[in-house]
Protein backbone atom coordinates (compact mmCIF):
# COMPACT_ATOMS: atom_id res chain seq x y z
CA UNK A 1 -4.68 148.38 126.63
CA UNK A 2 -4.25 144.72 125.85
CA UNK A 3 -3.61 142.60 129.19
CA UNK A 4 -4.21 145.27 131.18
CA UNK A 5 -2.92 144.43 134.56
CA UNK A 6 -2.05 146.13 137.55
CA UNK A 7 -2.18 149.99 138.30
CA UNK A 8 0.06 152.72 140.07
CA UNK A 9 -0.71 155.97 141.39
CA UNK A 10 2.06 158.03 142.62
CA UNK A 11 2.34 160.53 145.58
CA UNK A 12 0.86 163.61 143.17
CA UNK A 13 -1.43 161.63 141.84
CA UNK A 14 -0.14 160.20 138.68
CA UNK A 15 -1.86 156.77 137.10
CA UNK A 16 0.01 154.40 135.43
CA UNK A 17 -1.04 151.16 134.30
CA UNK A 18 0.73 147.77 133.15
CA UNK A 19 -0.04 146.34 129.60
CA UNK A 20 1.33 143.98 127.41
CA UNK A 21 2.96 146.20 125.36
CA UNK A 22 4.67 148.48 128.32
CA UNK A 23 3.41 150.75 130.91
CA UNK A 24 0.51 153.39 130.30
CA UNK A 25 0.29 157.24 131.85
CA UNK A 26 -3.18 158.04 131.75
CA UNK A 27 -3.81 161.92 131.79
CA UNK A 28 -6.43 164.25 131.04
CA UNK A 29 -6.76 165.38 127.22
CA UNK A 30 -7.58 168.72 125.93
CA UNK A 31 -11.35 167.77 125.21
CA UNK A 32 -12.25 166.12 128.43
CA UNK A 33 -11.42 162.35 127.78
CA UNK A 34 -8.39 160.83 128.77
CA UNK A 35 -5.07 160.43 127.14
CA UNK A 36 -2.83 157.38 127.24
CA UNK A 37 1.40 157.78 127.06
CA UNK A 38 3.13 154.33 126.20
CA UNK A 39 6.48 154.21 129.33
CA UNK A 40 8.50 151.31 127.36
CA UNK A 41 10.35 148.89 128.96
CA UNK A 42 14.36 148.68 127.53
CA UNK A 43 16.08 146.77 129.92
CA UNK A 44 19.35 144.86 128.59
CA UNK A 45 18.96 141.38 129.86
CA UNK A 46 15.24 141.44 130.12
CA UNK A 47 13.56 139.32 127.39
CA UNK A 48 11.46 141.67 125.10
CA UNK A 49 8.43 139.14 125.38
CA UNK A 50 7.37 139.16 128.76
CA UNK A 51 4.11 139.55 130.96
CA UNK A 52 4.25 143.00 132.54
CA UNK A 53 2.50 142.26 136.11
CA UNK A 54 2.36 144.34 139.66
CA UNK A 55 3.22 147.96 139.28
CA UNK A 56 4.35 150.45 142.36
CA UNK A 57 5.27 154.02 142.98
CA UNK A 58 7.63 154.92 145.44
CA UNK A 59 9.16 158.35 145.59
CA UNK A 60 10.20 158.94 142.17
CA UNK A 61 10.48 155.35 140.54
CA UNK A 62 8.29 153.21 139.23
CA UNK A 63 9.11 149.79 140.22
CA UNK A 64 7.41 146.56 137.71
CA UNK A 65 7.67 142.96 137.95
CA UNK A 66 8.02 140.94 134.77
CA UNK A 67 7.82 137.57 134.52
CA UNK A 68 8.75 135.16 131.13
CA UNK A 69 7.94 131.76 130.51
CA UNK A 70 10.61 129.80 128.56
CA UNK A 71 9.00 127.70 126.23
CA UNK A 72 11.88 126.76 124.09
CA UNK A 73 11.92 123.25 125.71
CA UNK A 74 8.45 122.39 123.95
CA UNK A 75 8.75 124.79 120.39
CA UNK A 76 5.65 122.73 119.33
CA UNK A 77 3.46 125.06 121.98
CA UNK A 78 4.19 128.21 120.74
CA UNK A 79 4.51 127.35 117.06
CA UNK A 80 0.77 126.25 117.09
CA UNK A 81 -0.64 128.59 120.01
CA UNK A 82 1.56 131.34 119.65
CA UNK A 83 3.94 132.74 122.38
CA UNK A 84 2.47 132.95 126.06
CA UNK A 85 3.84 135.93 127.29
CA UNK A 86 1.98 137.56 124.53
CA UNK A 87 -1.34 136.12 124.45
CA UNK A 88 -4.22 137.67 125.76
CA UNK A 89 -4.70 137.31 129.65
CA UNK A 90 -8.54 135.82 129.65
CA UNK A 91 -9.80 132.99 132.12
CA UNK A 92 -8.38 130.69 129.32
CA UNK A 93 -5.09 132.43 128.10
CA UNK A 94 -4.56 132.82 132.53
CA UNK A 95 -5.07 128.82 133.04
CA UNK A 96 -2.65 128.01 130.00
CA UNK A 97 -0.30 130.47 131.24
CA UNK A 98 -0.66 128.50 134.87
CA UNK A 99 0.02 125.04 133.17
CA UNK A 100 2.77 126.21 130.92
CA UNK A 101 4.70 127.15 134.20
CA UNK A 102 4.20 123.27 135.85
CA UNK A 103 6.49 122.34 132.68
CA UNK A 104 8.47 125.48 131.69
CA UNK A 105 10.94 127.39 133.22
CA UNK A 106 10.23 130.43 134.64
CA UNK A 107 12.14 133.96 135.12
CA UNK A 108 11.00 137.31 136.98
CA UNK A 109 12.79 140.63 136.70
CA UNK A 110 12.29 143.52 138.43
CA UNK A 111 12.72 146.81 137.08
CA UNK A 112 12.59 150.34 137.27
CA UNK A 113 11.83 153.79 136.09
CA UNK A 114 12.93 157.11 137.11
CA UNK A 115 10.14 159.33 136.99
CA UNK A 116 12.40 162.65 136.98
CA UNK A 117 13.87 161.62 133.68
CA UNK A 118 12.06 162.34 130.37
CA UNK A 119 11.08 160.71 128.18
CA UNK A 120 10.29 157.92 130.42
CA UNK A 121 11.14 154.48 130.34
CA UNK A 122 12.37 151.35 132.38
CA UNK A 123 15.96 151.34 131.97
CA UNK A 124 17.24 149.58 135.35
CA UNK A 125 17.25 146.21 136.06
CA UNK A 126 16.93 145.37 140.17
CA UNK A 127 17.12 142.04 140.20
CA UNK A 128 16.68 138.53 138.80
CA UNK A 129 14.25 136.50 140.90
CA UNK A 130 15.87 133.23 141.73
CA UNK A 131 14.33 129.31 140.56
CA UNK A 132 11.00 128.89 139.30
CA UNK A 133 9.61 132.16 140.05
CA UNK A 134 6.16 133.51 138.66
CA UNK A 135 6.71 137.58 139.89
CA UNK A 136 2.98 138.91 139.94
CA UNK A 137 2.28 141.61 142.81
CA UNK A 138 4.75 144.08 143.86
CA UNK A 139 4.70 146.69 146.65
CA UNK A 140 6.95 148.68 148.77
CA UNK A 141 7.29 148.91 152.94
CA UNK A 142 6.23 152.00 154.50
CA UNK A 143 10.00 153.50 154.16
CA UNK A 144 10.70 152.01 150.62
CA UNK A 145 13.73 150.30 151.88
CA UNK A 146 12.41 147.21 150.30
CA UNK A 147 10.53 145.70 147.85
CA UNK A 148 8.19 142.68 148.00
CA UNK A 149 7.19 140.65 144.86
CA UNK A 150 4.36 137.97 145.16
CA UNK A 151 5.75 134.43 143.36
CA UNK A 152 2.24 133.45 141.66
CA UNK A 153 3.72 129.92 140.25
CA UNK A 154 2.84 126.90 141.05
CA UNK A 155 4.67 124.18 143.08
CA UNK A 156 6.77 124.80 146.72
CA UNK A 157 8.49 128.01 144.99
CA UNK A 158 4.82 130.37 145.81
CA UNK A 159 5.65 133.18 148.32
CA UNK A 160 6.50 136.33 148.81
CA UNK A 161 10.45 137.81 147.99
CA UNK A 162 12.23 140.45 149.37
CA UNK A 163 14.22 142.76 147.60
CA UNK A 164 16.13 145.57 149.01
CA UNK A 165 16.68 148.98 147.71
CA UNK A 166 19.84 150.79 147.49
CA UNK A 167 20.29 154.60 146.02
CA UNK A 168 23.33 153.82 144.29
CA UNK A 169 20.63 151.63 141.80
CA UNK A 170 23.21 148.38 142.00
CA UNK A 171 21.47 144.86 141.38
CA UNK A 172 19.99 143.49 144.36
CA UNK A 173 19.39 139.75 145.81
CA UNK A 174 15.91 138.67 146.40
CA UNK A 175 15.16 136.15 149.25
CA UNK A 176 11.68 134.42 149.85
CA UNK A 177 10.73 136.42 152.90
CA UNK A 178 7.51 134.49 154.04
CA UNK A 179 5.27 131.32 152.47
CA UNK A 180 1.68 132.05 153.69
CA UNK A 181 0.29 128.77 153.86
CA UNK A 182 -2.30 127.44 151.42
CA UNK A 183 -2.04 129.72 148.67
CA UNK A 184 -0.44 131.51 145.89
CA UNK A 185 0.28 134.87 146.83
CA UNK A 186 -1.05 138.21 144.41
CA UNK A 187 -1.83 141.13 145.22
CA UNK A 188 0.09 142.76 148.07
CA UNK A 189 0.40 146.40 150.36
CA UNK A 190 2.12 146.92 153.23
CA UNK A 191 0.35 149.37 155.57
CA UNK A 192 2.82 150.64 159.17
CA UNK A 193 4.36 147.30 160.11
CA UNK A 194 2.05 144.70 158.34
CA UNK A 195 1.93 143.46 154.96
CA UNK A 196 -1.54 142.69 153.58
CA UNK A 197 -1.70 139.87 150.76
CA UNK A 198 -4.48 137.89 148.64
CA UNK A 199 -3.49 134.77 146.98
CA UNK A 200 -5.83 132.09 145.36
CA UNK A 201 -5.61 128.11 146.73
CA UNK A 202 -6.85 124.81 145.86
CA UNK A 203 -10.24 125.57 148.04
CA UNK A 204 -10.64 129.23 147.89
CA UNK A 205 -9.17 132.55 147.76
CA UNK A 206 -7.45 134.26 150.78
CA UNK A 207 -7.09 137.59 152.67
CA UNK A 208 -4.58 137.67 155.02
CA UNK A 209 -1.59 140.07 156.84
CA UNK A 210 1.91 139.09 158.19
CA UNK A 211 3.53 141.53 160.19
CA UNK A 212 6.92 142.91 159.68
CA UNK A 213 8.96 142.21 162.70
CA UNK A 214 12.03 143.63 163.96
CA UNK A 215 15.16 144.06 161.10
CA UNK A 216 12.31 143.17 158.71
CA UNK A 217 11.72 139.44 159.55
CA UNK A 218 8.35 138.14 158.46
CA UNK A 219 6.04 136.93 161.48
CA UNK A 220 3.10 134.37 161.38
CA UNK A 221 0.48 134.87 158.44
CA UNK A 222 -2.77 135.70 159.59
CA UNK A 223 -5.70 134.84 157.51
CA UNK A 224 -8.33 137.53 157.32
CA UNK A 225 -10.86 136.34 154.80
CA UNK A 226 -11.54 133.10 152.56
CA UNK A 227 -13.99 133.31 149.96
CA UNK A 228 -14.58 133.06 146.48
CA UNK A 229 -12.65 131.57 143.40
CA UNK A 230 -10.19 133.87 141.94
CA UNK A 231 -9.27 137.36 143.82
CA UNK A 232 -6.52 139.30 142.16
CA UNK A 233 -5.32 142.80 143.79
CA UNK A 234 -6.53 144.84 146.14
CA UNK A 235 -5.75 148.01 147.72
CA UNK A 236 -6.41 149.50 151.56
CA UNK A 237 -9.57 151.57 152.63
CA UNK A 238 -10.02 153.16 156.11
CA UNK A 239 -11.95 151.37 157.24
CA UNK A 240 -11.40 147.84 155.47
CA UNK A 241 -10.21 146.76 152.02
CA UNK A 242 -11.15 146.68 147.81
CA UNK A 243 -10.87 143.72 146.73
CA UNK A 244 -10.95 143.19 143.11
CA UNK A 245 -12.86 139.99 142.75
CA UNK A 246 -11.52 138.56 139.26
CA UNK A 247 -14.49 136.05 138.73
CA UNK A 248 -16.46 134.30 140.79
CA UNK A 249 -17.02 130.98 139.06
CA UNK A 250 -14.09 131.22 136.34
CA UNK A 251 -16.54 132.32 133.87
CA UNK A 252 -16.04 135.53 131.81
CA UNK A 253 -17.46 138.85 132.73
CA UNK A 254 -18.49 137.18 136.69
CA UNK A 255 -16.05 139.56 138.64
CA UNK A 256 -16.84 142.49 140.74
CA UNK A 257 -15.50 144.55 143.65
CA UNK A 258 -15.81 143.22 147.16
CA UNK A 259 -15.46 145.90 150.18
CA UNK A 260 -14.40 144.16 153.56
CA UNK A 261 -13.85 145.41 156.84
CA UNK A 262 -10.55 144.69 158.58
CA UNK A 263 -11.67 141.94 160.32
CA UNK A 264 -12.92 140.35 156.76
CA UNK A 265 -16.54 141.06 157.02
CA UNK A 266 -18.19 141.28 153.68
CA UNK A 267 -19.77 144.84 153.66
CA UNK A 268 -20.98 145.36 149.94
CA UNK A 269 -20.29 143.90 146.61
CA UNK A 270 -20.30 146.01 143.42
CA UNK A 271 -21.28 144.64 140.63
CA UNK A 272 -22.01 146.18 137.09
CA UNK A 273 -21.99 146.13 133.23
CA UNK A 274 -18.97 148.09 133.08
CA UNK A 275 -16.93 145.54 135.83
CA UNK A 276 -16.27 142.06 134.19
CA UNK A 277 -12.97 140.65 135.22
CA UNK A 278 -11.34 143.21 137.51
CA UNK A 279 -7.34 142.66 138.27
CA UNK A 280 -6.53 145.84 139.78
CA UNK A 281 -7.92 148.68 142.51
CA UNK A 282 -6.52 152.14 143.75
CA UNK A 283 -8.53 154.54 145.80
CA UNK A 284 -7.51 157.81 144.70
CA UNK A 285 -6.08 159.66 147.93
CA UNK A 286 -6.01 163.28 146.50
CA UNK A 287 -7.81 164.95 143.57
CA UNK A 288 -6.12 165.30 140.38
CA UNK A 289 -7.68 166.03 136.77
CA UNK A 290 -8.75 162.53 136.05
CA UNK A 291 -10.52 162.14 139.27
CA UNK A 292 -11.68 163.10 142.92
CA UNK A 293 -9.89 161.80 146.01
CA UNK A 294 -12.22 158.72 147.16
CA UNK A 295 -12.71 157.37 143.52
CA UNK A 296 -11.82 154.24 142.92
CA UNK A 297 -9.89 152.94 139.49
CA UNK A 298 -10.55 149.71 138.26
CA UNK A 299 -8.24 148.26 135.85
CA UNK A 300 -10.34 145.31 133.82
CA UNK A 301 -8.70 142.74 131.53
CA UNK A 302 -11.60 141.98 129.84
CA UNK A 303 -12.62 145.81 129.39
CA UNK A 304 -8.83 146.25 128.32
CA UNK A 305 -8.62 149.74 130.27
CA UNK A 306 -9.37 151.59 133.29
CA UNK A 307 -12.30 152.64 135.12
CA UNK A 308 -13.61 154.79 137.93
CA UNK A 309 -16.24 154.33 140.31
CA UNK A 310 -17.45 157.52 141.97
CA UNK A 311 -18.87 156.56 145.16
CA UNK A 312 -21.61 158.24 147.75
CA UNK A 313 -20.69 160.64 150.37
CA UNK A 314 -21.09 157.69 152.72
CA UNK A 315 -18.78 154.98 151.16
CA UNK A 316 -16.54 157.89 150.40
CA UNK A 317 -15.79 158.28 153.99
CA UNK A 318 -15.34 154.47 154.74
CA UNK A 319 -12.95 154.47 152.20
CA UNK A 320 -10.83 157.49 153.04
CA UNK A 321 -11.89 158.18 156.83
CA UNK A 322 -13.02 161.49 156.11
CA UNK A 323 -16.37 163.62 155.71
């Protein structure tokens, strides 16, 4: 899966995974090894070309930000690089793709798929993210009344959007909900009444929460953890948080998995052959043919896939709360 990205699993237990060509179901083939489905994306309005980012399951939809850099204002880029949006999403292709958007305009969509339909597909368009926006991490609240993209871009635009959801499926208005200070916002889950973000600054990468007041109004950010130079995603353990570590020094194949509790202690780092640039983590809730509920699944850009790390009885129950 070329730029693999960000991961989904849904309440039964289905994995999907972003790419650059569309959106992957991952199942369990006939012989053991694992099957992959291509879910397109066909969305009138939606430029064909565009990085597929954050992916989340809510109910029945799939829900994906895309994001397209308009380079049509310096044709000399692409004509000797090649298109952006297209290029593969390594340390270097990530920092070109950062310096394209100081200079190029930017535009985020957010889309949908209806999981009860066959054959799948994103067909719906949500909304059009306003200015010089970068979407990257997605995620729902607790209710799925509303969606919340991370802006990833550069400049006074980086924060985090809210979108609400309607059933009738009508286009919605996003409005930045809350700039946490000193960094670009990524990966993000909301957990009861908090929303739980990492985001990558000028000195380091942050951990932090902002709590979702009354009628949905953001409160102060909270920094939980700084460390490190590049984080990406992450997703919410029992007793702390997976955080995929992208690289540690912005060199190729230095990432790894960091496990935090909730107060940001570090309480383990993993670290192995088959981990090189992780962008993505899901602890599996409930067993399902491709894994057992406490397994973790990476999603690696440089290993262009998925992985799954079966952990110990012990780290099993950290991560789920159960024996």
């Amino acid at each position: 899966m070329v730029n693999a990205e960000n991961l989904a699993l849904t309440r039964n237990q289905r994995l999907f995974v972003s790419g650059r060509d569309g959106v992957y179901e991952l199942t369990r083939s006939a012989d053991g090894g694992c099957d992959t489905e291509l879910v397109p994306v066909r969305v009138p309005g939606v430029p064909d070309q565009c990085m597929l980012n954050g992916i989340v399951a809510h109910d029945d939809c799939l829900y994906l930000a895309c994001a397209h850099i308009d380079e049509a204002s310096i044709p000399l880029i692409p004509a000797a690089l090649g298109d952006v949006n297209r290029t593969e999403q390594t340390a270097i292709g990530l920092l070109r793709g950062y310096l394209e958007t100081m200079v190029c305009p930017v535009d985020s969509y957010i889309v949908r798929c209806d999981l009860s339909q066959t054959p799948l597909a994103f067909t719906d368009l949500l909304a059009c993210l306003p200015g010089h926006v970068m979407a990257n991490g997605i995620t729902t609240d607790a209710d799925g009344r509303n969606l919340y993209i991370a802006n990833s871009a550069p400049g006074m635009a980086a924060g985090i959007y809210r979108i609400p959801l309607n059933g009738a499926g009508d286009r919605s208005e996003a409005t930045l909900w809350c700039r946490p200070p000193g960094c670009k916002p990524n990966g993000l889950k909301v957990q009861d009444d908090v929303l739980y973000y990492t985001g990558n600054g000028a000195v380091a990468a942050v951990l932090g929460s902002v709590p979702i007041g009354q009628g949905g109004v953001a409160g102060a950010p909270r920094v939980i953890d700084t460390g490190g130079l590049g984080v990406d995603d992450f997703d919410l353990a029992d007793g702390g948080f997976v955080v995929a570590q992208f690289s540690k020094n912005m060199f190729p194949g230095s990432g790894f998995l960091c496990f935090l509790s909730r107060d940001g202690r570090e309480l383990a780092a993993l670290k192995r052959a088959e981990i090189a640039n992780p962008s993505a983590v899901a602890i599996a809730r409930e067993s399902s043919a491709l894994f057992r509920a406490g397994d973790v699944v990476i999603v690696d850009k440089e290993r262009h896939g998925a992985s799954l790390f079966e952990p110990d009885a012990r780290w099993r129950k950290w991560l789920l709360g159960t024996a």
